[in-house]
PDB file of N, CA and C in Angstrom:
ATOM      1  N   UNK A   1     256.086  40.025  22.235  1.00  0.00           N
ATOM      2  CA  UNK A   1     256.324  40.308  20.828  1.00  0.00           C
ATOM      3  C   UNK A   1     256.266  38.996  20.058  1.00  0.00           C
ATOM      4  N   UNK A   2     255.584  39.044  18.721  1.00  0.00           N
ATOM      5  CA  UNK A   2     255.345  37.691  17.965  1.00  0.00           C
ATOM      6  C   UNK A   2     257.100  37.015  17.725  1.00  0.00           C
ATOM      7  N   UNK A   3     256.953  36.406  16.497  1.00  0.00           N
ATOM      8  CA  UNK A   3     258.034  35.978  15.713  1.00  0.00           C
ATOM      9  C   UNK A   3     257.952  37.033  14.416  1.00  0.00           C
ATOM     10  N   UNK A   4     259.624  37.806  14.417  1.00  0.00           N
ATOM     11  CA  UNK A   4     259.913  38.798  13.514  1.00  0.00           C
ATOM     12  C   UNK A   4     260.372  39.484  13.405  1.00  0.00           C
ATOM     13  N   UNK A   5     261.308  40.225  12.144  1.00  0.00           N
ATOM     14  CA  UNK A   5     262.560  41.232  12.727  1.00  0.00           C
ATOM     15  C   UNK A   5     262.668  42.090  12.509  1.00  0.00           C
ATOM     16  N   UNK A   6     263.782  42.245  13.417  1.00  0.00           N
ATOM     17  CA  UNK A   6     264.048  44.300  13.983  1.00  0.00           C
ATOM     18  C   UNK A   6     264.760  44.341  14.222  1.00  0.00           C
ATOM     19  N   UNK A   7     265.105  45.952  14.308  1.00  0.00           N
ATOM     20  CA  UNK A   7     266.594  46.278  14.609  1.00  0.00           C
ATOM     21  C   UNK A   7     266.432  47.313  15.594  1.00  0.00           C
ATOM     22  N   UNK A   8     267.786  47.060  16.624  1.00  0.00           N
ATOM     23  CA  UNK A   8     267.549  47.635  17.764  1.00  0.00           C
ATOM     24  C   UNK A   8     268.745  48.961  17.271  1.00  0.00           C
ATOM     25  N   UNK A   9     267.755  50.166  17.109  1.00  0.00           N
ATOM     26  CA  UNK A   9     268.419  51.336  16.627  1.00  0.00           C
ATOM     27  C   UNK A   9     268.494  52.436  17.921  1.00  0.00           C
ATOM     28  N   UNK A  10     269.209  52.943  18.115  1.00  0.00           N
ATOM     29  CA  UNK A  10     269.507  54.006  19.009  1.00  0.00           C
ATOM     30  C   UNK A  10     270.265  55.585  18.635  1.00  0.00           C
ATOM     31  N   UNK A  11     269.463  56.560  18.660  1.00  0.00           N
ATOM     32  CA  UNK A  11     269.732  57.707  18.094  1.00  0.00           C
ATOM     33  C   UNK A  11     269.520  58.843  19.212  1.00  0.00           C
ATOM     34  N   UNK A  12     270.122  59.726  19.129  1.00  0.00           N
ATOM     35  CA  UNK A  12     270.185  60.762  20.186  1.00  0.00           C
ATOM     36  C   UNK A  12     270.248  61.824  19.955  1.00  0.00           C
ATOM     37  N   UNK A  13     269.426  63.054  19.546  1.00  0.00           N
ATOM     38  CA  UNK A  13     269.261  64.398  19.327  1.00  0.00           C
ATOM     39  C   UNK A  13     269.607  63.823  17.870  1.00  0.00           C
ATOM     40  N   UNK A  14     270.993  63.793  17.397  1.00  0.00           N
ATOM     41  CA  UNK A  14     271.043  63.767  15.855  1.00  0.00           C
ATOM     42  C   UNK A  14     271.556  62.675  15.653  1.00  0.00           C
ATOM     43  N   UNK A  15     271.242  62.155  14.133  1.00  0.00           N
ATOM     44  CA  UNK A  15     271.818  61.633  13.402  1.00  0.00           C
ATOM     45  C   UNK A  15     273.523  61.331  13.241  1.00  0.00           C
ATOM     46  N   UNK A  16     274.481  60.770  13.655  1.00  0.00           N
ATOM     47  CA  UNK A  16     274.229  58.984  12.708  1.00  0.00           C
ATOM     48  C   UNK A  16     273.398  58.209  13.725  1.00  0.00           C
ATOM     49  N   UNK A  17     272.464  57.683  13.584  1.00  0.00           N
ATOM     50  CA  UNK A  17     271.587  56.535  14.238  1.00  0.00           C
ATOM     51  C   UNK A  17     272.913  55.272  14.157  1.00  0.00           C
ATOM     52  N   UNK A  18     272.977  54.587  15.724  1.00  0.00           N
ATOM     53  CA  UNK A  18     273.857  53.636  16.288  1.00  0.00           C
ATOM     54  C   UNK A  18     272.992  52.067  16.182  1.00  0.00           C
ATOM     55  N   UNK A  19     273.299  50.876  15.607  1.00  0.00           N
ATOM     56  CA  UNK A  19     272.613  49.877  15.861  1.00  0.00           C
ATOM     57  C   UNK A  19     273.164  49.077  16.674  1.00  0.00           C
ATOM     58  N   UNK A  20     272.714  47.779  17.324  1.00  0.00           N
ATOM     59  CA  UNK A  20     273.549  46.827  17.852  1.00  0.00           C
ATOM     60  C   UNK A  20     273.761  45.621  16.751  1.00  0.00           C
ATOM     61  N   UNK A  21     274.869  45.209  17.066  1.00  0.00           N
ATOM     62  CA  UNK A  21     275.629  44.635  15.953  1.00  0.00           C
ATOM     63  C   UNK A  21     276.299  43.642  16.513  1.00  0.00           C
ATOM     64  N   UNK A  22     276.241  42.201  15.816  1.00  0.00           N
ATOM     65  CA  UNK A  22     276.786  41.028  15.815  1.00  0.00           C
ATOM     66  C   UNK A  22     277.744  40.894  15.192  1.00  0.00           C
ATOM     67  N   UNK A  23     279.297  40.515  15.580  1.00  0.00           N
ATOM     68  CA  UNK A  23     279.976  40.241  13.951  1.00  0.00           C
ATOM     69  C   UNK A  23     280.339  39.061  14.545  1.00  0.00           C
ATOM     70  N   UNK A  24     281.164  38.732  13.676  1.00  0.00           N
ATOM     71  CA  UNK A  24     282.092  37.485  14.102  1.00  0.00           C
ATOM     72  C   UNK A  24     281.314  35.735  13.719  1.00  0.00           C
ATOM     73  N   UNK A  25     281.591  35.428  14.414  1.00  0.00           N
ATOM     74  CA  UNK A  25     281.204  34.070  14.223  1.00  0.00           C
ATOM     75  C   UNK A  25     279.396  33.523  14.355  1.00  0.00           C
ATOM     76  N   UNK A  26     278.838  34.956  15.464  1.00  0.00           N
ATOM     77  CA  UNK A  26     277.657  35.005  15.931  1.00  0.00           C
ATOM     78  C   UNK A  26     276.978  33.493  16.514  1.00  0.00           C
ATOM     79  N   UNK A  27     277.872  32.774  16.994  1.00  0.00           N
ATOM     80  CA  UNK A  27     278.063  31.723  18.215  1.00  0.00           C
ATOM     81  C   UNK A  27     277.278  32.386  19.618  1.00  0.00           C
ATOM     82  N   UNK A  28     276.745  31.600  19.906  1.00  0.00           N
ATOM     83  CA  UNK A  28     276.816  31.675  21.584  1.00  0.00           C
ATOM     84  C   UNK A  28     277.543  32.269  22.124  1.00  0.00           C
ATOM     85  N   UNK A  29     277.362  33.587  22.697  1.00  0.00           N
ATOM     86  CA  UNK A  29     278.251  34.012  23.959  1.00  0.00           C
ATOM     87  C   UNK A  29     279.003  35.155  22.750  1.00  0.00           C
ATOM     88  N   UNK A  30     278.805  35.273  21.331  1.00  0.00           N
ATOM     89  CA  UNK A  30     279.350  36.602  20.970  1.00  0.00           C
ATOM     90  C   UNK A  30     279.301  37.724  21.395  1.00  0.00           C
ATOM     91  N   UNK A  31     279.950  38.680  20.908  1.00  0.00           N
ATOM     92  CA  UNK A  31     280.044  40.014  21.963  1.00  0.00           C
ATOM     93  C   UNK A  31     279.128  41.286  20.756  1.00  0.00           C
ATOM     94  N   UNK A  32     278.143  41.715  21.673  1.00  0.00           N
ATOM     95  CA  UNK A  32     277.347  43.044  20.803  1.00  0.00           C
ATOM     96  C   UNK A  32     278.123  44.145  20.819  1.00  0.00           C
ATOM     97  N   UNK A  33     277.760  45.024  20.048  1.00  0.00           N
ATOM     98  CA  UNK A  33     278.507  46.274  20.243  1.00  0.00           C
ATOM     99  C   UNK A  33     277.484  47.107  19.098  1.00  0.00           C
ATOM    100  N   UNK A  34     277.404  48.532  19.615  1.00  0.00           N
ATOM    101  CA  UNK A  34     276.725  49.576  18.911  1.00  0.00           C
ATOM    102  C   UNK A  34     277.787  49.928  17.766  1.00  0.00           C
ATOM    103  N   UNK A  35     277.261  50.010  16.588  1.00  0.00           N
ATOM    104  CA  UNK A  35     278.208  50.789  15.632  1.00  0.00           C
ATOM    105  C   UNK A  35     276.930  51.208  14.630  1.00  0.00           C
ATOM    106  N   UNK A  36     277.543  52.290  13.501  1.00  0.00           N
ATOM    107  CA  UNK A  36     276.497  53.073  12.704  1.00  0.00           C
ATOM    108  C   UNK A  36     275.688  52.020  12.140  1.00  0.00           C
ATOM    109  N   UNK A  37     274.595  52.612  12.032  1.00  0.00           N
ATOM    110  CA  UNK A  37     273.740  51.680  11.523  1.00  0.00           C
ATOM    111  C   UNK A  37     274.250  51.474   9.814  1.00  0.00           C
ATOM    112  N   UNK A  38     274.192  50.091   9.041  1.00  0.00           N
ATOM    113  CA  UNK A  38     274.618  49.742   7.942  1.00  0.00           C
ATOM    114  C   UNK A  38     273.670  48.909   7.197  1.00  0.00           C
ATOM    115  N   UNK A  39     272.569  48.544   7.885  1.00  0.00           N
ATOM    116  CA  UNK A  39     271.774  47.488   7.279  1.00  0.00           C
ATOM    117  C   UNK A  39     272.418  46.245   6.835  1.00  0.00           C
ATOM    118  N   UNK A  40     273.433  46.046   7.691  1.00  0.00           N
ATOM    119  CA  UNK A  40     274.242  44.155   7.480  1.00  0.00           C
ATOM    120  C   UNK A  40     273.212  43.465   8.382  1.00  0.00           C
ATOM    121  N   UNK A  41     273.555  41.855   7.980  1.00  0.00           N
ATOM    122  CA  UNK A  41     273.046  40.975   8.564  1.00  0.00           C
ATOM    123  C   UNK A  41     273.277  41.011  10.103  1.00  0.00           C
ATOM    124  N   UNK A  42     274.313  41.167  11.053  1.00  0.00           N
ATOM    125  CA  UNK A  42     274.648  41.544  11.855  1.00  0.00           C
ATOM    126  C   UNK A  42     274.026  42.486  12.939  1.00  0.00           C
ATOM    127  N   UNK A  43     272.913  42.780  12.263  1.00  0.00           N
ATOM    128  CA  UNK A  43     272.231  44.022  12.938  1.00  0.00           C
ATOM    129  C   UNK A  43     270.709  43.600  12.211  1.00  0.00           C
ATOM    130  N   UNK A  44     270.908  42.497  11.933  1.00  0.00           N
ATOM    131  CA  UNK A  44     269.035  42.144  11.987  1.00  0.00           C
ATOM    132  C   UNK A  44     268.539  41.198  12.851  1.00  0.00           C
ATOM    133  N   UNK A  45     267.845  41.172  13.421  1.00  0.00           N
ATOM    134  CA  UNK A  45     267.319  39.989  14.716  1.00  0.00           C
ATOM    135  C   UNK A  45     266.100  39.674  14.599  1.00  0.00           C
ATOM    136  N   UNK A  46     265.547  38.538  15.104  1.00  0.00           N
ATOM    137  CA  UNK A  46     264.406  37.818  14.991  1.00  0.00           C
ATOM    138  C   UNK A  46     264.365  37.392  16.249  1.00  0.00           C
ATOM    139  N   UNK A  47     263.035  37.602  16.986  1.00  0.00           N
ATOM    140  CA  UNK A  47     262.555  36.288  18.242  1.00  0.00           C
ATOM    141  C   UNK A  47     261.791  35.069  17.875  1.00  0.00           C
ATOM    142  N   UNK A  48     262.734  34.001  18.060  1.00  0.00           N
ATOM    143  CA  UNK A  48     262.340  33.147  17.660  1.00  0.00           C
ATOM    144  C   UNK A  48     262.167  32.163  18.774  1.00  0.00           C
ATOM    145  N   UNK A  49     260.921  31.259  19.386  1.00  0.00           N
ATOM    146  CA  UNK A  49     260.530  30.887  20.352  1.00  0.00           C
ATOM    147  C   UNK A  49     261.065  31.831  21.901  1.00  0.00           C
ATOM    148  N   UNK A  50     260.615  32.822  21.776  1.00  0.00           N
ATOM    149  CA  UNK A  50     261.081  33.335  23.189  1.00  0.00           C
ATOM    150  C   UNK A  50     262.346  34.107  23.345  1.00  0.00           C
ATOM    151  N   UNK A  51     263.450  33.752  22.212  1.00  0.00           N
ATOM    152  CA  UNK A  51     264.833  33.853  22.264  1.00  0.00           C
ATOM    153  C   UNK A  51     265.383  34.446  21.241  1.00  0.00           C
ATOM    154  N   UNK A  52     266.075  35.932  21.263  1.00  0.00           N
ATOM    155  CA  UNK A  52     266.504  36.653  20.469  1.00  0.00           C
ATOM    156  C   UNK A  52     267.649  36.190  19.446  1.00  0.00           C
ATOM    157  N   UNK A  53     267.083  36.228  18.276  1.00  0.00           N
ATOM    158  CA  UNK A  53     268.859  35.743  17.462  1.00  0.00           C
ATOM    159  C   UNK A  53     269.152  35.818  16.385  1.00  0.00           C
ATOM    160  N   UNK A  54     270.111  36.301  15.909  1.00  0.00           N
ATOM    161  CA  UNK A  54     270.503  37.197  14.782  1.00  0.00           C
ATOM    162  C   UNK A  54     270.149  36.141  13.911  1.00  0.00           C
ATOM    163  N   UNK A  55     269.344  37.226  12.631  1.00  0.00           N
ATOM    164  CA  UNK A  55     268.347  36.517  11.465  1.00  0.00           C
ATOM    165  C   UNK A  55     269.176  35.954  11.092  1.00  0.00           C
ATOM    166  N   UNK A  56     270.336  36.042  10.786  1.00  0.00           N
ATOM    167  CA  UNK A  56     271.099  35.095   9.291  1.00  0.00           C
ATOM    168  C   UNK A  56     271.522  33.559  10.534  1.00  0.00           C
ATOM    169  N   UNK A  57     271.582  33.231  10.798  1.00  0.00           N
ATOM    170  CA  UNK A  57     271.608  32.211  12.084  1.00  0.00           C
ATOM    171  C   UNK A  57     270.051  31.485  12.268  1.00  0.00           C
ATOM    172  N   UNK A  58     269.216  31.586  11.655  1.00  0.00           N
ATOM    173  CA  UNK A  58     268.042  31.109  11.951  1.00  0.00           C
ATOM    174  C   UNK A  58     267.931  30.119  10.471  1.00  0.00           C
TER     175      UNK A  58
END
């Protein structure tokens, strides 16, 4: 995959669609977790050289 972002959405028969989500400090070694999708920064990602990492951090 190039350089560029997405969101890793997960939905199952129905609707609310679940995203994975960054909060916190979004440091090294933060902890993901699925919650409704919201369109926060937290839940946007970019690969950037090889290595996944939440857009607002780039």
């Amino acid at each position: 995959m190039r350089d560029g972002q997405f969101v890793l959405k997960i939905s199952i028969n129905n609707p609310p669609a679940y995203c994975t989500d960054v909060a916190g400090t979004r440091a090294n070694d933060d902890n993901a977790q699925s919650m409704r999708c919201s369109d926060t920064p937290g839940q946007k990602f970019v690969i950037q050289g090889g290595v996944i990492k939440v857009e607002d951090t780039v």
